[in-house]
N, C-alpha and C. Protein backbone atom coordinates (compact mmCIF):
# COMPACT_ATOMS: atom_id res chain seq x y z
N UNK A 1 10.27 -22.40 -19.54
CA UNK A 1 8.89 -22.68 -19.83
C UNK A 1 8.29 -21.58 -20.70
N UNK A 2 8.68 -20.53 -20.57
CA UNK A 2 8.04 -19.45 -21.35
C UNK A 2 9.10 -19.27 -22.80
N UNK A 3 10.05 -19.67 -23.11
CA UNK A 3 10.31 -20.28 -24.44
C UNK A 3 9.24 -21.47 -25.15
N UNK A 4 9.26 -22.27 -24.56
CA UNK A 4 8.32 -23.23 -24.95
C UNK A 4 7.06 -22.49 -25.15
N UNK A 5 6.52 -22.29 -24.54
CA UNK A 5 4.88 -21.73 -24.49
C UNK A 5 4.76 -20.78 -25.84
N UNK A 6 5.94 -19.91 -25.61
CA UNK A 6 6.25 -19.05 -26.64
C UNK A 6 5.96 -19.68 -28.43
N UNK A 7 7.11 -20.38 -28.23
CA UNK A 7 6.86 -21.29 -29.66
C UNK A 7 5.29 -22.25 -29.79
N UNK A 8 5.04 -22.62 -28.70
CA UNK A 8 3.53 -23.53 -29.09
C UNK A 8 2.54 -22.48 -29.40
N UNK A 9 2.43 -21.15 -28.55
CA UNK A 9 1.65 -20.25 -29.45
C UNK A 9 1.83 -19.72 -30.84
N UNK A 10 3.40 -20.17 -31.62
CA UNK A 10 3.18 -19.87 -32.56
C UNK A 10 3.23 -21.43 -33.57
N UNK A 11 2.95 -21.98 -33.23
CA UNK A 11 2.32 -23.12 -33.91
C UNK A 11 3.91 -24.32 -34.43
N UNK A 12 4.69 -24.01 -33.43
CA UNK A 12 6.36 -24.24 -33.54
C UNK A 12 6.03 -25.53 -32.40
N UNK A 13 6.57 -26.62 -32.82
CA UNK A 13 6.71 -27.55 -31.30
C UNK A 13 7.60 -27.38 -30.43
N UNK A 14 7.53 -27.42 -29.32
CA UNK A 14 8.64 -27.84 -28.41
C UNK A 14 8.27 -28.25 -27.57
N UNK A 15 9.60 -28.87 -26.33
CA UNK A 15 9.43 -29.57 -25.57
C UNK A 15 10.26 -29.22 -24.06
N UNK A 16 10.19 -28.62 -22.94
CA UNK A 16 10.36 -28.08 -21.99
C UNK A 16 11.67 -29.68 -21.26
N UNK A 17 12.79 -29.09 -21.42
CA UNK A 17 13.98 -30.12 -20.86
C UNK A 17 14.38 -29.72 -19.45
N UNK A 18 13.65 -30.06 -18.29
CA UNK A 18 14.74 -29.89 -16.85
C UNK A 18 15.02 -31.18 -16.13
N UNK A 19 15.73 -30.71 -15.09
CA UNK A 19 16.00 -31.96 -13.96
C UNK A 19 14.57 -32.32 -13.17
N UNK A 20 14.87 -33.72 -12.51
CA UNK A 20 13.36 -34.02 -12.03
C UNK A 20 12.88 -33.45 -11.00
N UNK A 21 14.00 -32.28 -10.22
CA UNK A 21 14.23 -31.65 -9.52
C UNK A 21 12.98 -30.57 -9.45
N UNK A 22 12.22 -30.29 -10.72
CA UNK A 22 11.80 -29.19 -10.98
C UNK A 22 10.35 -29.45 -12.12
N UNK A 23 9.69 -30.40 -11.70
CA UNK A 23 8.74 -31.35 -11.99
C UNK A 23 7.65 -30.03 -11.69
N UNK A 24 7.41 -30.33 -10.22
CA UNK A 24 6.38 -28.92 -9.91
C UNK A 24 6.22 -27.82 -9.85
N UNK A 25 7.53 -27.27 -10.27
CA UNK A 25 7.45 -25.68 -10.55
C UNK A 25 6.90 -25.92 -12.51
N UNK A 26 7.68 -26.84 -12.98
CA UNK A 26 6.88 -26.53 -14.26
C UNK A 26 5.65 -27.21 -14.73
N UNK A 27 4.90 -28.13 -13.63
CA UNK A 27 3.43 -27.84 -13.71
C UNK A 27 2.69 -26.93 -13.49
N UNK A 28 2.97 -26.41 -12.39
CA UNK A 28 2.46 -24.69 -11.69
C UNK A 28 2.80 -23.90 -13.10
N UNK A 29 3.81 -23.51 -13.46
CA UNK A 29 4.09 -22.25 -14.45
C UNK A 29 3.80 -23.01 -15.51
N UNK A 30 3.20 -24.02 -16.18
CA UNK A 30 2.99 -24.18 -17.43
C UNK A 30 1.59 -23.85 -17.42
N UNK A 31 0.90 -24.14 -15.88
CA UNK A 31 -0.38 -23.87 -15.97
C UNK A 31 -0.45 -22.45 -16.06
N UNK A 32 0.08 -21.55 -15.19
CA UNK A 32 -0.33 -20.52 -15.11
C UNK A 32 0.01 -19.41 -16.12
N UNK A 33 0.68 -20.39 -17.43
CA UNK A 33 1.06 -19.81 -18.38
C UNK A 33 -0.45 -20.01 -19.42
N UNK A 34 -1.28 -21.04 -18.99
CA UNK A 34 -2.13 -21.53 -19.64
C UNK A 34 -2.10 -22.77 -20.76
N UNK A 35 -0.92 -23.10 -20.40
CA UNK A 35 -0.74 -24.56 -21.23
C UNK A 35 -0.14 -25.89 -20.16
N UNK A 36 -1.44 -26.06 -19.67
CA UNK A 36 -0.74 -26.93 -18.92
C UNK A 36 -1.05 -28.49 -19.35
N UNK A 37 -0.60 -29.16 -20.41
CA UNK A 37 -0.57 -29.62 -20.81
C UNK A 37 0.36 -29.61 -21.78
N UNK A 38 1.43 -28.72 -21.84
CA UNK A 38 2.68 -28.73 -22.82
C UNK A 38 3.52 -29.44 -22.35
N UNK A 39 4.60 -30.74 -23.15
CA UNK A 39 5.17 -31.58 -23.69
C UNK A 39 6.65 -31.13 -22.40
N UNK A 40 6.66 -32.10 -21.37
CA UNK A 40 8.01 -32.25 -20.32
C UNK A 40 8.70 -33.09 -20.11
N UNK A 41 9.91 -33.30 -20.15
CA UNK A 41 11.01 -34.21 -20.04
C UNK A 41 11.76 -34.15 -18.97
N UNK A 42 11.44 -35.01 -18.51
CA UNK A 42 12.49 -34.76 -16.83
C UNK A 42 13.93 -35.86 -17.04
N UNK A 43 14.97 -35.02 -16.80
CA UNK A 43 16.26 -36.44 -16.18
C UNK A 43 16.30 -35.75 -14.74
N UNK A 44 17.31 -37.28 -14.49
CA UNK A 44 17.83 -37.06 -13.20
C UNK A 44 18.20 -35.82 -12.68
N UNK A 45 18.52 -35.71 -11.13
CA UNK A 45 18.84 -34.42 -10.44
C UNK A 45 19.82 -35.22 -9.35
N UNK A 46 20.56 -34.26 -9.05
CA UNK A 46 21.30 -32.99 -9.91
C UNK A 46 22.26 -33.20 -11.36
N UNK A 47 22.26 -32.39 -11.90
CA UNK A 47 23.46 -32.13 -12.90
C UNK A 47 24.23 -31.56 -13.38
N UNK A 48 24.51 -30.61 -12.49
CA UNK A 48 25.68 -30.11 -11.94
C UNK A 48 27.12 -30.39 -11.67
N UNK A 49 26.63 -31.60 -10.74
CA UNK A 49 28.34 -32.65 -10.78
C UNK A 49 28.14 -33.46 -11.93
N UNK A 50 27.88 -33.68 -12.86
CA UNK A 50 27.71 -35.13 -13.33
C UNK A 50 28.88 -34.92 -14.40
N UNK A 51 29.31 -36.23 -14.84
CA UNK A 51 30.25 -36.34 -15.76
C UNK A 51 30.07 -35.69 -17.13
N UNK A 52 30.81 -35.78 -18.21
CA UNK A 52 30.31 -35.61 -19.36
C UNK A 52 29.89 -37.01 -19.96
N UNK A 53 30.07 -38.10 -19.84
CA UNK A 53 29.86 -39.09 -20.02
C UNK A 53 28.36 -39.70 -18.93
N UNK A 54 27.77 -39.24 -17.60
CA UNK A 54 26.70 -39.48 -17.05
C UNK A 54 25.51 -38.32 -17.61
N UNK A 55 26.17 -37.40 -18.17
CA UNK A 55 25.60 -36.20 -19.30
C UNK A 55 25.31 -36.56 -20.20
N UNK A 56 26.13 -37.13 -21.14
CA UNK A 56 25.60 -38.02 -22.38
C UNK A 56 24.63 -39.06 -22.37
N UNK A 57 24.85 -40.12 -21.16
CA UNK A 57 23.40 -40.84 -20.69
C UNK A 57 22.28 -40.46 -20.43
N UNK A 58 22.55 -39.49 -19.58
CA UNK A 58 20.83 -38.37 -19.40
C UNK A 58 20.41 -37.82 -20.53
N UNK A 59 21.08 -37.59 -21.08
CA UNK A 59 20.78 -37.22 -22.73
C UNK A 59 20.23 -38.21 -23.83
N UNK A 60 21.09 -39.05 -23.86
CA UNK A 60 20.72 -40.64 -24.51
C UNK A 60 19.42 -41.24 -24.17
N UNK A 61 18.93 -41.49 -23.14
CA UNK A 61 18.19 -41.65 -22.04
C UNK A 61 16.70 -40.35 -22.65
N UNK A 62 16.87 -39.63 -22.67
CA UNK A 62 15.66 -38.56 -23.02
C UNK A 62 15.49 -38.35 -24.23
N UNK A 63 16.75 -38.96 -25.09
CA UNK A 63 16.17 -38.48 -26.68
C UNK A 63 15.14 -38.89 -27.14
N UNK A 64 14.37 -39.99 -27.01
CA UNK A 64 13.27 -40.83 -27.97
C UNK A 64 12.19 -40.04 -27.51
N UNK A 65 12.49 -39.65 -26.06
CA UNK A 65 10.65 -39.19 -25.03
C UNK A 65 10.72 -37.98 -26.26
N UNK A 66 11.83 -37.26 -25.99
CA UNK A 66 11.98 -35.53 -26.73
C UNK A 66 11.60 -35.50 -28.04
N UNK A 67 11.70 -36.94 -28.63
CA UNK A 67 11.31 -36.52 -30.11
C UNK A 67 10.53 -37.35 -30.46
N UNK A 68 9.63 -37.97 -29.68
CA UNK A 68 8.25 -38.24 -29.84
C UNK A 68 7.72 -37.00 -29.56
N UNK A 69 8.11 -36.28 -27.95
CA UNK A 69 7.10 -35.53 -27.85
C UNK A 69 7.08 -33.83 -29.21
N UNK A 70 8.01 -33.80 -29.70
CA UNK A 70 8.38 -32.95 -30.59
C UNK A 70 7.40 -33.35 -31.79
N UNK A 71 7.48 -34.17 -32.28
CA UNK A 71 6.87 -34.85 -33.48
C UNK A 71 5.83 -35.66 -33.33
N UNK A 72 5.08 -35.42 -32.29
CA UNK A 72 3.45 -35.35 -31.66
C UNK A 72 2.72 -34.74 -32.62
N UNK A 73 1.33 -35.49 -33.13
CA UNK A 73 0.51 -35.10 -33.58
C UNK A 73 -0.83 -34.83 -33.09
N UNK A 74 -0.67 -33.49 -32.42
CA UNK A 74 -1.59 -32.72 -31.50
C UNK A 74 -2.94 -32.25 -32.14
N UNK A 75 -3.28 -32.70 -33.16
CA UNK A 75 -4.37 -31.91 -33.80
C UNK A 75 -5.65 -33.25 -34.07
């Protein structure tokens, strides 16, 4: 989260990628970073075991959200 935040203060987009596992820790720390409203993508949890092929789906699966929210016109 503090990569992300990092780049949106410098006028760089990004978009914060975890498991859904971890939904409310990065509402809490995006807020308390002061952007709570910066751009999150959740997949499934866990992914850890997962295949490389149930990896590529979670991936497949999040690309369109990730690059809408990347190529958001915030202004």
């Amino acid at each position: 989260m503090h990569d992300i935040v990092d780049l949106e203060r410098r006028g760089i987009p990004g978009v914060f990628v975890a498991s859904a596992e971890f939904v409310q820790a990065a509402i809490s720390q995006s807020t308390s970073l002061g952007f709570p409203t910066v751009a999150r993508v959740f997949t499934p949890h866990p992914i850890q075991d997962r295949t490389d092929e149930e990896m590529i789906a979670y991936a497949d699966k999040a690309f369109e959200e990730i690059l809408a929210n990347i190529t958001a016109d915030y202004t």
